[in-house]
C-alpha atoms as a PDB file:
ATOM      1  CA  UNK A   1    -105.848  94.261 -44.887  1.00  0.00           C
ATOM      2  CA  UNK A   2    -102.488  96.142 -45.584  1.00  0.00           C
ATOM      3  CA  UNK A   3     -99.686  95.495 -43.427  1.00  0.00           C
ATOM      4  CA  UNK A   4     -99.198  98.722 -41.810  1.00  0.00           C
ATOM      5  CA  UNK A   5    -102.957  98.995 -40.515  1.00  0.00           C
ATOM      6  CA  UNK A   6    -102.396  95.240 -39.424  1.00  0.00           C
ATOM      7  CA  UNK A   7     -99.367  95.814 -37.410  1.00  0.00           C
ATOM      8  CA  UNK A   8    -100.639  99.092 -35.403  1.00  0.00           C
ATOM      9  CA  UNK A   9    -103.657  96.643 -34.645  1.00  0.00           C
ATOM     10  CA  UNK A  10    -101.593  94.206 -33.552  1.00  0.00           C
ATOM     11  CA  UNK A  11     -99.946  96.842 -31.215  1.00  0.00           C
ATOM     12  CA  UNK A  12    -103.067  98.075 -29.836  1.00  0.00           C
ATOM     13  CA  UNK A  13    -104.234  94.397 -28.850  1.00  0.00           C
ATOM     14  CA  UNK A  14    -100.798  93.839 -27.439  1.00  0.00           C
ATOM     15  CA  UNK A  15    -100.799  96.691 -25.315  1.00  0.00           C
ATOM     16  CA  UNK A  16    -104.287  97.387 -24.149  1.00  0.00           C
ATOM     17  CA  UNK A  17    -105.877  93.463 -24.191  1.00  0.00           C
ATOM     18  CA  UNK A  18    -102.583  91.996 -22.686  1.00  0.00           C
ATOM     19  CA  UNK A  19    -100.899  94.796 -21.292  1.00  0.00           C
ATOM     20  CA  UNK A  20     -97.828  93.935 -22.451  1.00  0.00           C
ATOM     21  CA  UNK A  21     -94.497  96.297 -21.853  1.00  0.00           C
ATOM     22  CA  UNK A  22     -92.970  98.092 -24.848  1.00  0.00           C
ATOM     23  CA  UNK A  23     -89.931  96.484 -24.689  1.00  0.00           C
ATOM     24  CA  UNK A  24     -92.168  92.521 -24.470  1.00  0.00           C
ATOM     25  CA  UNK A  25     -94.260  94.784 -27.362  1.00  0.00           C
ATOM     26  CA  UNK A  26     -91.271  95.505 -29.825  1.00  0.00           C
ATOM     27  CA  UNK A  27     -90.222  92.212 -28.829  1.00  0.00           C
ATOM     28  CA  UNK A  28     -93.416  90.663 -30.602  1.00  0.00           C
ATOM     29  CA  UNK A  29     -93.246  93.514 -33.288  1.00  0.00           C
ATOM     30  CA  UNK A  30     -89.558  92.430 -34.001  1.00  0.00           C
ATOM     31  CA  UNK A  31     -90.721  88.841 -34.815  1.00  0.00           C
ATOM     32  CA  UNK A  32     -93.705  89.563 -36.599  1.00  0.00           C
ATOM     33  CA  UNK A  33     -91.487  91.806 -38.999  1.00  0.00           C
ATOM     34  CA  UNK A  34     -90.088  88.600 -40.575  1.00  0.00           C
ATOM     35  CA  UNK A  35     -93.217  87.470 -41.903  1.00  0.00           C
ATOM     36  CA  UNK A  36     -94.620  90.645 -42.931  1.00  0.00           C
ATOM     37  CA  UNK A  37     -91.158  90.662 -45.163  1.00  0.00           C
ATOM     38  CA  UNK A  38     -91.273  86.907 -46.312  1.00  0.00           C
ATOM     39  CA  UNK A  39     -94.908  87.820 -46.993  1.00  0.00           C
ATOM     40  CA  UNK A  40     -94.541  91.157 -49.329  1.00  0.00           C
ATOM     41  CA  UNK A  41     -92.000  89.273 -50.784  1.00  0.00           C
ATOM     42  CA  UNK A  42     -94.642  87.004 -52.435  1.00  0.00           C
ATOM     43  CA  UNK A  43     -95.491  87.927 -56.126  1.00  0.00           C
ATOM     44  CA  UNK A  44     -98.886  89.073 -55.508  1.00  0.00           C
ATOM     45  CA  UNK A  45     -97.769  89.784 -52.712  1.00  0.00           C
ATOM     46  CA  UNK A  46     -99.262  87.912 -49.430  1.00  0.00           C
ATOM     47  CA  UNK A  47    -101.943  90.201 -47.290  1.00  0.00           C
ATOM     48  CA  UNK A  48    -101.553  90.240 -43.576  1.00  0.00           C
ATOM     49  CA  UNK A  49    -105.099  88.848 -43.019  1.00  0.00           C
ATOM     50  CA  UNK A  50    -105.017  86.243 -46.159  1.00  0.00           C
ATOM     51  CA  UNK A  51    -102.314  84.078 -44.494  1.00  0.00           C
ATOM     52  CA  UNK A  52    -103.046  80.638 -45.046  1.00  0.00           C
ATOM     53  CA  UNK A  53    -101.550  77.199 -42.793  1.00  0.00           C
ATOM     54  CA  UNK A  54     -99.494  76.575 -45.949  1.00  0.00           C
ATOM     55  CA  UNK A  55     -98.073  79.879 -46.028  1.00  0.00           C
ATOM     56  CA  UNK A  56     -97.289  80.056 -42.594  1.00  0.00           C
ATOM     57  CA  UNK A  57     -95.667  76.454 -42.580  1.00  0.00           C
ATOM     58  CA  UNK A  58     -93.508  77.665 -46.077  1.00  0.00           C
ATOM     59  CA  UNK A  59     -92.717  80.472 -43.332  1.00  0.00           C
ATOM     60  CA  UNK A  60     -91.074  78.740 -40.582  1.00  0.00           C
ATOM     61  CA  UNK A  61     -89.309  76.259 -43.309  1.00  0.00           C
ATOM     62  CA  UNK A  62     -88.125  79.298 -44.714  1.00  0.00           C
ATOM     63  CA  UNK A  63     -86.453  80.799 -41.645  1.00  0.00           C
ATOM     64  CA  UNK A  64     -85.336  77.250 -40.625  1.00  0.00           C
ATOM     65  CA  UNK A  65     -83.277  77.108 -44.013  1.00  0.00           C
ATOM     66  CA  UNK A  66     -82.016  80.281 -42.887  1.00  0.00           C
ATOM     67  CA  UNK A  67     -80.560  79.371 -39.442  1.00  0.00           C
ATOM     68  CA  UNK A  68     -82.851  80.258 -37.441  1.00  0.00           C
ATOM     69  CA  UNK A  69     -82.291  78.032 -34.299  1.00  0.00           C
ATOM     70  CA  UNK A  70     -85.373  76.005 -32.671  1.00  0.00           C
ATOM     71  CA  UNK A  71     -86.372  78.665 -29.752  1.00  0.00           C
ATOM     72  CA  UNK A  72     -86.028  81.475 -32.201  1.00  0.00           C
ATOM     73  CA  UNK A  73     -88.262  79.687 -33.878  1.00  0.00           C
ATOM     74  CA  UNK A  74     -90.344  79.065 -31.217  1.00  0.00           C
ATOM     75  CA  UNK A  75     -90.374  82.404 -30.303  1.00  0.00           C
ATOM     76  CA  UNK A  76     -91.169  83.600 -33.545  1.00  0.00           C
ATOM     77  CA  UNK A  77     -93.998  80.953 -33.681  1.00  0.00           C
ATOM     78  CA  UNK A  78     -95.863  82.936 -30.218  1.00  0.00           C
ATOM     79  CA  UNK A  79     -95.505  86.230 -32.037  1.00  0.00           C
ATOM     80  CA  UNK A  80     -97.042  84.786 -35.222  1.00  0.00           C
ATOM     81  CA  UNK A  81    -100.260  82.918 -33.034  1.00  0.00           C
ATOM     82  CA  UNK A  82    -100.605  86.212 -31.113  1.00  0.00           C
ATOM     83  CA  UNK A  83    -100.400  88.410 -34.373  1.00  0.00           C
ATOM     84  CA  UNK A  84    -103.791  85.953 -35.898  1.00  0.00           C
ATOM     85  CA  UNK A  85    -105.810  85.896 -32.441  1.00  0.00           C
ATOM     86  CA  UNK A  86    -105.463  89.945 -32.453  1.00  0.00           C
ATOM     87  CA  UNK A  87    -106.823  89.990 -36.254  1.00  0.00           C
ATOM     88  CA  UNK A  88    -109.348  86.994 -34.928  1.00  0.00           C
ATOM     89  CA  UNK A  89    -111.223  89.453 -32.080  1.00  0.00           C
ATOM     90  CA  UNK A  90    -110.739  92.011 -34.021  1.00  0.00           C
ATOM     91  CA  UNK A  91    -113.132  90.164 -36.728  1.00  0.00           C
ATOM     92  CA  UNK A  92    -110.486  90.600 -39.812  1.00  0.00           C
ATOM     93  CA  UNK A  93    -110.272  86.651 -40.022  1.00  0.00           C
ATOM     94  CA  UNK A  94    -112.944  84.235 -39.273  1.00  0.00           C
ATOM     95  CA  UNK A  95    -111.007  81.131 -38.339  1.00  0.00           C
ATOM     96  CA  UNK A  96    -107.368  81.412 -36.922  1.00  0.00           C
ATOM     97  CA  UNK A  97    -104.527  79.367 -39.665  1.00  0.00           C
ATOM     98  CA  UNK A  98    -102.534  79.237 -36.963  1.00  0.00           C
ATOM     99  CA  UNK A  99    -104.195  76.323 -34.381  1.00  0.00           C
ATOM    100  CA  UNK A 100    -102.871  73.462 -36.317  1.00  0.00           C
ATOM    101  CA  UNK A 101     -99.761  75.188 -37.025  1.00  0.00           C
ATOM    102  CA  UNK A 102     -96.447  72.759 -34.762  1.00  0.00           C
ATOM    103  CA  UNK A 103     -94.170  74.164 -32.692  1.00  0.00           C
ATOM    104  CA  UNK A 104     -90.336  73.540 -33.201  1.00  0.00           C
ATOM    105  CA  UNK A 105     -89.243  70.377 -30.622  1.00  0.00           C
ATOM    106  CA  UNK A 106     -86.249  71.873 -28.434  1.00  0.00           C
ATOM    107  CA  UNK A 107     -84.783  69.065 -27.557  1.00  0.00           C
ATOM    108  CA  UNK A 108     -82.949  68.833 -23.866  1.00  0.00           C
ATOM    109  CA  UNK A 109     -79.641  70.130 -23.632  1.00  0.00           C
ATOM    110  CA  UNK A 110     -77.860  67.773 -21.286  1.00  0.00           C
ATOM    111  CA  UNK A 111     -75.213  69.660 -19.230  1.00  0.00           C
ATOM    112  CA  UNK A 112     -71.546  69.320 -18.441  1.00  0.00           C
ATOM    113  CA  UNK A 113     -71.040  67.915 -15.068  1.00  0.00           C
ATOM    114  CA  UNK A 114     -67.775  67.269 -13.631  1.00  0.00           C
ATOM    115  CA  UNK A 115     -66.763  63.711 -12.192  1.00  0.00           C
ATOM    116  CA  UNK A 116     -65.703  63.206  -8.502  1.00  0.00           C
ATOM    117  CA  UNK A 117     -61.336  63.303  -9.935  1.00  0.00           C
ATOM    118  CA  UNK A 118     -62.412  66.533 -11.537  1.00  0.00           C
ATOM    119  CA  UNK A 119     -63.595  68.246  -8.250  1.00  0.00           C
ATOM    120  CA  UNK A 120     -61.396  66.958  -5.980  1.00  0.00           C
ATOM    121  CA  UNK A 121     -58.534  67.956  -8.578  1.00  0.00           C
ATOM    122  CA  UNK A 122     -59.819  71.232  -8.519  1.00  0.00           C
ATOM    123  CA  UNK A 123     -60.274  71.433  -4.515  1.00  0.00           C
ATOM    124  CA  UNK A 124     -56.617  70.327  -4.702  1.00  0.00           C
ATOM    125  CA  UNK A 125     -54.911  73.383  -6.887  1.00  0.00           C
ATOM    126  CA  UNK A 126     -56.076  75.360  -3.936  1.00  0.00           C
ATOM    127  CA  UNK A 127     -52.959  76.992  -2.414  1.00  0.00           C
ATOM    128  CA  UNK A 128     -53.961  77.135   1.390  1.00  0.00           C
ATOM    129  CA  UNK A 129     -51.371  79.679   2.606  1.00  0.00           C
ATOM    130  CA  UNK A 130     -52.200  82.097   0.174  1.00  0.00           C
ATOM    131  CA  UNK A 131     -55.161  85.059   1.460  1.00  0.00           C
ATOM    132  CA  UNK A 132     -58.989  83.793   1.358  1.00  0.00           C
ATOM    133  CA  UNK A 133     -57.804  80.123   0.363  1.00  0.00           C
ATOM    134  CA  UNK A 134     -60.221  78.835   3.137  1.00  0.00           C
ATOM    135  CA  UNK A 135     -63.236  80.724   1.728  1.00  0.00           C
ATOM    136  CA  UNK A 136     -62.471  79.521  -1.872  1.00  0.00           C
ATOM    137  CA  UNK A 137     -62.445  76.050  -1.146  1.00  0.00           C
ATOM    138  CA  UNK A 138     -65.492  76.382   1.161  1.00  0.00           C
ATOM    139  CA  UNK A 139     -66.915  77.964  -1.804  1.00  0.00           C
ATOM    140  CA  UNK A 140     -65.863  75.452  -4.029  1.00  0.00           C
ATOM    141  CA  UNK A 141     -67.478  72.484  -1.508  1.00  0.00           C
ATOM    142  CA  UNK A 142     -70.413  74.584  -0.946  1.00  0.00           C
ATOM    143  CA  UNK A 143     -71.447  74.961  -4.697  1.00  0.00           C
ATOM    144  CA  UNK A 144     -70.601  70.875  -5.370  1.00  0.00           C
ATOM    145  CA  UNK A 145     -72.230  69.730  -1.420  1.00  0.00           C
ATOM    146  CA  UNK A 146     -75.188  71.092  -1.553  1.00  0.00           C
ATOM    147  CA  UNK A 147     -76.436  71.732  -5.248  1.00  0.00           C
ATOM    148  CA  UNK A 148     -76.452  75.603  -5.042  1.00  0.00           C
ATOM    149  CA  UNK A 149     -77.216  78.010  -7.790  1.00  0.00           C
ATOM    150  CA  UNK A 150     -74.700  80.957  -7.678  1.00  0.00           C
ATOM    151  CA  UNK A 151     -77.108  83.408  -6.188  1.00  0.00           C
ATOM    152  CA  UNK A 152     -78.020  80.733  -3.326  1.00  0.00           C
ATOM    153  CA  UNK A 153     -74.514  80.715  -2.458  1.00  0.00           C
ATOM    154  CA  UNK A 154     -74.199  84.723  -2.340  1.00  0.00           C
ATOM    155  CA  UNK A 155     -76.863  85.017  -1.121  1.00  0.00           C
ATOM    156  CA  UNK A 156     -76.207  82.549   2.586  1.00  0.00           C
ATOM    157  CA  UNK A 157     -75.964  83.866   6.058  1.00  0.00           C
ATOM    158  CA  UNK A 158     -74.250  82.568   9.018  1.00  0.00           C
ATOM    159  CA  UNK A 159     -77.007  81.706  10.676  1.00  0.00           C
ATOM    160  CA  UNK A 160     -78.538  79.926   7.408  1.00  0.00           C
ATOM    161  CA  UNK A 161     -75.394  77.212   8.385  1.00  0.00           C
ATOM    162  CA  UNK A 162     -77.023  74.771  10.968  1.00  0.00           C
ATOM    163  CA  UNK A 163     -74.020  72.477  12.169  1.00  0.00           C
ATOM    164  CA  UNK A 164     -75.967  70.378  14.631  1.00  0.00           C
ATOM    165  CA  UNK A 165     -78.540  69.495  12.583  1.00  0.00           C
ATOM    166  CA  UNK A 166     -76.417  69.271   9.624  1.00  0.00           C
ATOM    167  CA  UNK A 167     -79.057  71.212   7.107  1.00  0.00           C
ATOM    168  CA  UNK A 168     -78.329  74.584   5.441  1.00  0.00           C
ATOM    169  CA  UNK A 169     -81.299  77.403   4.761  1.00  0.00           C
ATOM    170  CA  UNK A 170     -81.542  78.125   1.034  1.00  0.00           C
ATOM    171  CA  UNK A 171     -83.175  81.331  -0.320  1.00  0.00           C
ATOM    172  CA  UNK A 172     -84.098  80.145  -3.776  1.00  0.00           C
ATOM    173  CA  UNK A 173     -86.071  81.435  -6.726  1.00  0.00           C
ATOM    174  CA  UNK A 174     -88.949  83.312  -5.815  1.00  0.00           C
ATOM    175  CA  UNK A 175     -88.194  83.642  -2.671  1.00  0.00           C
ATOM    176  CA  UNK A 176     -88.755  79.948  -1.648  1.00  0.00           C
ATOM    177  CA  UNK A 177     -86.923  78.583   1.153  1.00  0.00           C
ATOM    178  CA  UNK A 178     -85.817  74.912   1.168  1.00  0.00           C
ATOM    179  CA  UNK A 179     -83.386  72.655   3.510  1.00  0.00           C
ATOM    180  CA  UNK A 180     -80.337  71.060   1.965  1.00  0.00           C
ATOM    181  CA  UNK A 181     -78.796  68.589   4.111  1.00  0.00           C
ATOM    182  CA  UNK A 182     -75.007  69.586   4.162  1.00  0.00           C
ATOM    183  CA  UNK A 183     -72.231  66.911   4.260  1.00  0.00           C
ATOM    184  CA  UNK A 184     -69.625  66.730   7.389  1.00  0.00           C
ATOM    185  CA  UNK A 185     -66.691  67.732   5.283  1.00  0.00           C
ATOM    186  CA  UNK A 186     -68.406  70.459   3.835  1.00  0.00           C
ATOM    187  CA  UNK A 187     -69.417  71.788   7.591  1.00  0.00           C
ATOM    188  CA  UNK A 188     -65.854  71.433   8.544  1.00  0.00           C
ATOM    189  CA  UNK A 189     -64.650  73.401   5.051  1.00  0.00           C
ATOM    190  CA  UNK A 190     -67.239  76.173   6.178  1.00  0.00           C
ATOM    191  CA  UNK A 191     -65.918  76.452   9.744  1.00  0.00           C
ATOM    192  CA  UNK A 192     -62.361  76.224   8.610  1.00  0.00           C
ATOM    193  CA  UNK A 193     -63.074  79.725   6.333  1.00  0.00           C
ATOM    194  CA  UNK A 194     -65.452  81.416   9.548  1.00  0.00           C
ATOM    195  CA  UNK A 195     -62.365  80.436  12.164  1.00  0.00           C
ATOM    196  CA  UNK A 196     -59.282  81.083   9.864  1.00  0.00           C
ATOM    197  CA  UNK A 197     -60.495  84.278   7.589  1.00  0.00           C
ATOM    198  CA  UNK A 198     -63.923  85.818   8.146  1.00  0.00           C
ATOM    199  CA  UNK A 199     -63.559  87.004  11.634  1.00  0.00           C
ATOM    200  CA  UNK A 200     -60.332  89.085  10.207  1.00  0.00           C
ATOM    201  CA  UNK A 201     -62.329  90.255   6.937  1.00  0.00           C
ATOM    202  CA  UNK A 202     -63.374  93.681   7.958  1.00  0.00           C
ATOM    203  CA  UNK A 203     -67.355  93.980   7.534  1.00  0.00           C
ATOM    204  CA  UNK A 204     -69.161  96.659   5.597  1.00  0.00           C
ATOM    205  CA  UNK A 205     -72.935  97.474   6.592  1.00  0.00           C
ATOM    206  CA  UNK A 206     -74.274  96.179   3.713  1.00  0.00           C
ATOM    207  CA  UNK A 207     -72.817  92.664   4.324  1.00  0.00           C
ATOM    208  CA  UNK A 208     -74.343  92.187   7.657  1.00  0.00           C
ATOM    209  CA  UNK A 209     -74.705  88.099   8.299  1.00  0.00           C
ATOM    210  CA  UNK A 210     -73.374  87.061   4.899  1.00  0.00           C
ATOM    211  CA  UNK A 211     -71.587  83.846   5.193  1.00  0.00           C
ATOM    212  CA  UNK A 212     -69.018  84.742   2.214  1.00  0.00           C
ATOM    213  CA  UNK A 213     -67.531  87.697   1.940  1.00  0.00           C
ATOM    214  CA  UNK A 214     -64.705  89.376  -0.598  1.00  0.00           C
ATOM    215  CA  UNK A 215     -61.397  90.894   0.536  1.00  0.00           C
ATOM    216  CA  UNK A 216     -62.780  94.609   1.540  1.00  0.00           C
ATOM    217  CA  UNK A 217     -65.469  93.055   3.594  1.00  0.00           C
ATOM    218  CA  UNK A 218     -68.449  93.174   1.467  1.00  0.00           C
ATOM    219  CA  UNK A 219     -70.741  90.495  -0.136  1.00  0.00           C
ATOM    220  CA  UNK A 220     -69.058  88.358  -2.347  1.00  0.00           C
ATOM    221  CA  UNK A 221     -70.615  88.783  -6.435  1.00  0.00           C
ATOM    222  CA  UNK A 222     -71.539  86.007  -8.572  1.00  0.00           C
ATOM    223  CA  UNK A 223     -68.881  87.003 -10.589  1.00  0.00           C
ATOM    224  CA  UNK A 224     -66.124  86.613  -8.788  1.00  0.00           C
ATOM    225  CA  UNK A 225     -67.421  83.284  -8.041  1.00  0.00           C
ATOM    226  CA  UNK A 226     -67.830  82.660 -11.564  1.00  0.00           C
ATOM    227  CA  UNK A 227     -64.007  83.816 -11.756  1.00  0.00           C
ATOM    228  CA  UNK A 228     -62.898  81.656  -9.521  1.00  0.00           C
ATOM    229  CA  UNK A 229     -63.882  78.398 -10.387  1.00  0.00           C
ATOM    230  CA  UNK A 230     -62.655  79.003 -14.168  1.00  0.00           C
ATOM    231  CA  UNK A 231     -59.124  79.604 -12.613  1.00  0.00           C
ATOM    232  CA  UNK A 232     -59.563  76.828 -10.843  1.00  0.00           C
ATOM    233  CA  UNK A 233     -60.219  74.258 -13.230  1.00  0.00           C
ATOM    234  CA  UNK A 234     -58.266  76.287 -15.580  1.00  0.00           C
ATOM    235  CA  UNK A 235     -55.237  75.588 -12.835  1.00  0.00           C
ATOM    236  CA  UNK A 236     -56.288  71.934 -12.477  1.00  0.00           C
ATOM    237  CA  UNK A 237     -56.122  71.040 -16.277  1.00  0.00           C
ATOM    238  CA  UNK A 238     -59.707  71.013 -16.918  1.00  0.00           C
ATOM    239  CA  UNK A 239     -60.502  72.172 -20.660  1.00  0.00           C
ATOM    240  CA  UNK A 240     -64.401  71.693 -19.901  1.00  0.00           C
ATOM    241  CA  UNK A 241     -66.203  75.226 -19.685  1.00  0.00           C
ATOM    242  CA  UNK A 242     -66.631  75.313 -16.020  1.00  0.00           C
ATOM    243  CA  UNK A 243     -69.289  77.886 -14.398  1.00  0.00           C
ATOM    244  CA  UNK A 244     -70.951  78.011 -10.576  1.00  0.00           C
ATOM    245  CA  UNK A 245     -73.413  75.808 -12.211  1.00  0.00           C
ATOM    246  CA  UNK A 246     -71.437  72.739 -13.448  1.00  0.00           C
ATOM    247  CA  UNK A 247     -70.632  71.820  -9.386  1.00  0.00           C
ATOM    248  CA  UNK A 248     -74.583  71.762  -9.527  1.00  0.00           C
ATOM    249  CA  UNK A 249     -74.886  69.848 -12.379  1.00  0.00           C
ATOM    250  CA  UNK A 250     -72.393  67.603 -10.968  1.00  0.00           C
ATOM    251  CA  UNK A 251     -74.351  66.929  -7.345  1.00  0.00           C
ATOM    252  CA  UNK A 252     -77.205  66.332  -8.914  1.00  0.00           C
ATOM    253  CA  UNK A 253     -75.589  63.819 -11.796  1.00  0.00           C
ATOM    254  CA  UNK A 254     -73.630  62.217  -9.033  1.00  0.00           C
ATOM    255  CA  UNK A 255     -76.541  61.549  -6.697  1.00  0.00           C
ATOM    256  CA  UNK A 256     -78.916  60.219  -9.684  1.00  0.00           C
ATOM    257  CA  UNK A 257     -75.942  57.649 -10.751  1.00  0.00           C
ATOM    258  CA  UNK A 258     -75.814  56.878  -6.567  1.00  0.00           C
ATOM    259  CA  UNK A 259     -79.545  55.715  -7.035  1.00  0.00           C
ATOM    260  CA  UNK A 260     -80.994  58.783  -5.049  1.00  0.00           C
ATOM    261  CA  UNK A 261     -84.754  59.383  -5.404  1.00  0.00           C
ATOM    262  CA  UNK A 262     -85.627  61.634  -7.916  1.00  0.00           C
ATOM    263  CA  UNK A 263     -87.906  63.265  -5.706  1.00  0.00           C
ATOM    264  CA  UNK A 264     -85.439  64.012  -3.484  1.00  0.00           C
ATOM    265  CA  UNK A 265     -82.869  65.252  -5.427  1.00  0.00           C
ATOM    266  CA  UNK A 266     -86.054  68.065  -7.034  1.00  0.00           C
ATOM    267  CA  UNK A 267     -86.271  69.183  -3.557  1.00  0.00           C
ATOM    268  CA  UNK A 268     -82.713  69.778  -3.214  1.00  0.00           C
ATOM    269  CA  UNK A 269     -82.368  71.562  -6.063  1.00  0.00           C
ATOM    270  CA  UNK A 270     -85.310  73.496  -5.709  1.00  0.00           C
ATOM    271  CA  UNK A 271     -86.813  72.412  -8.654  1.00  0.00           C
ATOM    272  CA  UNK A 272     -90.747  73.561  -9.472  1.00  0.00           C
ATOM    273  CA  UNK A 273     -91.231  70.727 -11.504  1.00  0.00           C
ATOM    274  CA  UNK A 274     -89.531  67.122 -11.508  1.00  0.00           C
ATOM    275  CA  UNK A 275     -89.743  67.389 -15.101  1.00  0.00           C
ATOM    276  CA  UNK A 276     -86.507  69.539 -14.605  1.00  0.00           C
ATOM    277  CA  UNK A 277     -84.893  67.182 -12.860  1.00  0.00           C
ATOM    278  CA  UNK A 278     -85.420  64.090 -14.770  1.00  0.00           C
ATOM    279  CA  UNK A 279     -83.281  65.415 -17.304  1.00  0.00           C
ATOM    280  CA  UNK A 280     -80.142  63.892 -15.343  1.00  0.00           C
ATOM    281  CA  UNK A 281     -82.306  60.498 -15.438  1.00  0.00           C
ATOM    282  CA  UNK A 282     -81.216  61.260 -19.459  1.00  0.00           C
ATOM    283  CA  UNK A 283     -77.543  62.027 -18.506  1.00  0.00           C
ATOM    284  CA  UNK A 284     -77.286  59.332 -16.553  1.00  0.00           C
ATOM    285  CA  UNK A 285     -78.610  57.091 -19.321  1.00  0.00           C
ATOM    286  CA  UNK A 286     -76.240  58.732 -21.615  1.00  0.00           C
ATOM    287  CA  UNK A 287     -73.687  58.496 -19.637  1.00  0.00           C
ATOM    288  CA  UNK A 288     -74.165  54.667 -19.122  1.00  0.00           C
ATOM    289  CA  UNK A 289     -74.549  54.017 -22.743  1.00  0.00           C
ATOM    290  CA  UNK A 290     -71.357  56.044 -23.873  1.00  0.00           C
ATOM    291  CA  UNK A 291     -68.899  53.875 -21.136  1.00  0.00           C
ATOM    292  CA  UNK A 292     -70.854  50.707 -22.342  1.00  0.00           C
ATOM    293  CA  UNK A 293     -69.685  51.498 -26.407  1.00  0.00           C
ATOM    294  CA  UNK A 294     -66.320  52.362 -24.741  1.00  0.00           C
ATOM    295  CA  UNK A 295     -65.616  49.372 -22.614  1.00  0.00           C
ATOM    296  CA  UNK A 296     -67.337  46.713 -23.288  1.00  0.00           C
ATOM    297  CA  UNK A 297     -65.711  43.708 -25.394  1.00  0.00           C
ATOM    298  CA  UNK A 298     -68.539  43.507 -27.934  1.00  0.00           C
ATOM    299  CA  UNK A 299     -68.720  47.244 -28.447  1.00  0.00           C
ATOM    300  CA  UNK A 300     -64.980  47.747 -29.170  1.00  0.00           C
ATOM    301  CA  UNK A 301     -64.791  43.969 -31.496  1.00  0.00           C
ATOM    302  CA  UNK A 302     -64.832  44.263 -34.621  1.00  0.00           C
ATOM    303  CA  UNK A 303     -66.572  42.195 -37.023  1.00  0.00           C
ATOM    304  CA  UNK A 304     -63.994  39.308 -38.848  1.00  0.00           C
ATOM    305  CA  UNK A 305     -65.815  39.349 -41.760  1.00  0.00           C
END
């Protein structure tokens, strides 16, 4: 089977069997176009329906020599599996090269985190007499207190904030609610910016009950967030790329090396799976083993021969 027939196939299966979008279509189409070219390139060249496991492992070797990182790859690798079950109901292979073909390992990327200096250096640049100083350090103690992602913080209403109880109401992905239990000083922070600045802030319709707001009164954005805390550390010395999600990082690192339960620190972050979360069971580990090689005695001796 010629390419061309094989790859308007492939477009009909991906559209009417899976009912795919065009841009998730062009997406697969896009993909499958590097082997169709590493295959024609082949002298005979290779027919779509003759691949073999051998060809399509030379394949992925191929594009690995070329660069291609590990979740292009394993992107590539669904597009290629999708491409053969497509030829395989459509009866133009009998047996499907691609089942014993392996998947590129990711990896886990463990993520910057700040320590506790780092924060409360940052917290400390913080000029209070200058305009919406209160809401940036509430902000700021919001994002590191409770573990938010960006959008959670936008996202908060006043009456989300639940001071006697000491709990906060997060809207997270999905729509799923959770309860974050919310630290003293971080209540206090909170009030500080509601009783100094956002009775002042005028208030736009669209804002309604939003807990942080910008200077003209409407919702604050995630990126002037994002903004903010770069000047910040940026202000405070930091050369680490800082983001929104590096305070979360952080609250989660800090309460894993504190001995917290890793259950509990999945439900505070909102995490679907603890499988997630165990990753700063790694960084914690890492972490440990790195100040070990620095400081200990044996680590830094060196052999006298």
């Amino acid at each position: 089977m010629d390419w061309p027939r094989a790859i308007n196939l492939f477009r009909t299966h991906l559209k009417l069997e899976r009912s795919l979008s065009d841009r998730t279509v062009e997406a697969y189409l896009s993909d499958l176009a590097k082997l169709r070219t590493y295959a024609e390139s082949h002298s005979p060249a290779l027919a779509a329906d003759a691949l073999r496991l051998e060809d399509l492992q030379a394949f992925l070797t191929h594009t690995v020599k070329q660069g291609l990182g590990p979740r292009s790859q394993a992107r590539l690798l669904s597009a290629v599996r999708a491409f053969h079950h497509a030829l395989l109901v459509d009866r133009r292979i009998d047996t499907d090269p691609t089942e014993l073909l392996e998947a590129p390992r990711l990896g886990r990327h463990l993520p910057e985190f700040l320590s506790v200096a780092e924060i409360d250096a940052i917290v400390g640049v913080i000029d209070l007499s200058k305009p919406l100083a209160h809401r940036d350090r509430a902000i700021v103690e919001t994002l590191y207190g409770c573990g938010l992602r960006v959008s959670e913080l936008c996202g908060l209403r006043l009456s989300d904030i639940h001071d006697q109880e000491r709990f906060i109401r997060v809207l997270g992905k999905g729509d799923k609610e959770r309860l974050v239990p919310i630290a003293s000083l971080t209540l206090d922070r909170i009030r500080d910016y509601r009783e100094h600045e956002r009775v002042h802030l005028p208030t736009v319709p669209r804002a309604g009950e939003t807990l942080f707001l910008n200077a003209r009164g409407g919702p604050i954005s995630r990126v002037a967030v994002f903004n903010l805390v770069r000047t910040l550390a940026a202000k405070a010395g930091i050369a680490k790329a800082i983001s929104p999600h590096t305070f979360r990082h952080s609250f989660a690192t800090h309460l894993v090396e504190g001995g917290a339960d890793l259950r509990a620190v999945q439900e505070m972050l909102g995490h679907a799976s603890i499988t997630t979360t165990e990753i700063y069971t790694h960084l914690d580990r890492e972490y440990l083993r790195s100040n070990i090689l620095q400081h200990h005695p044996r680590a830094r001796a060196r052999s006298g021969g």
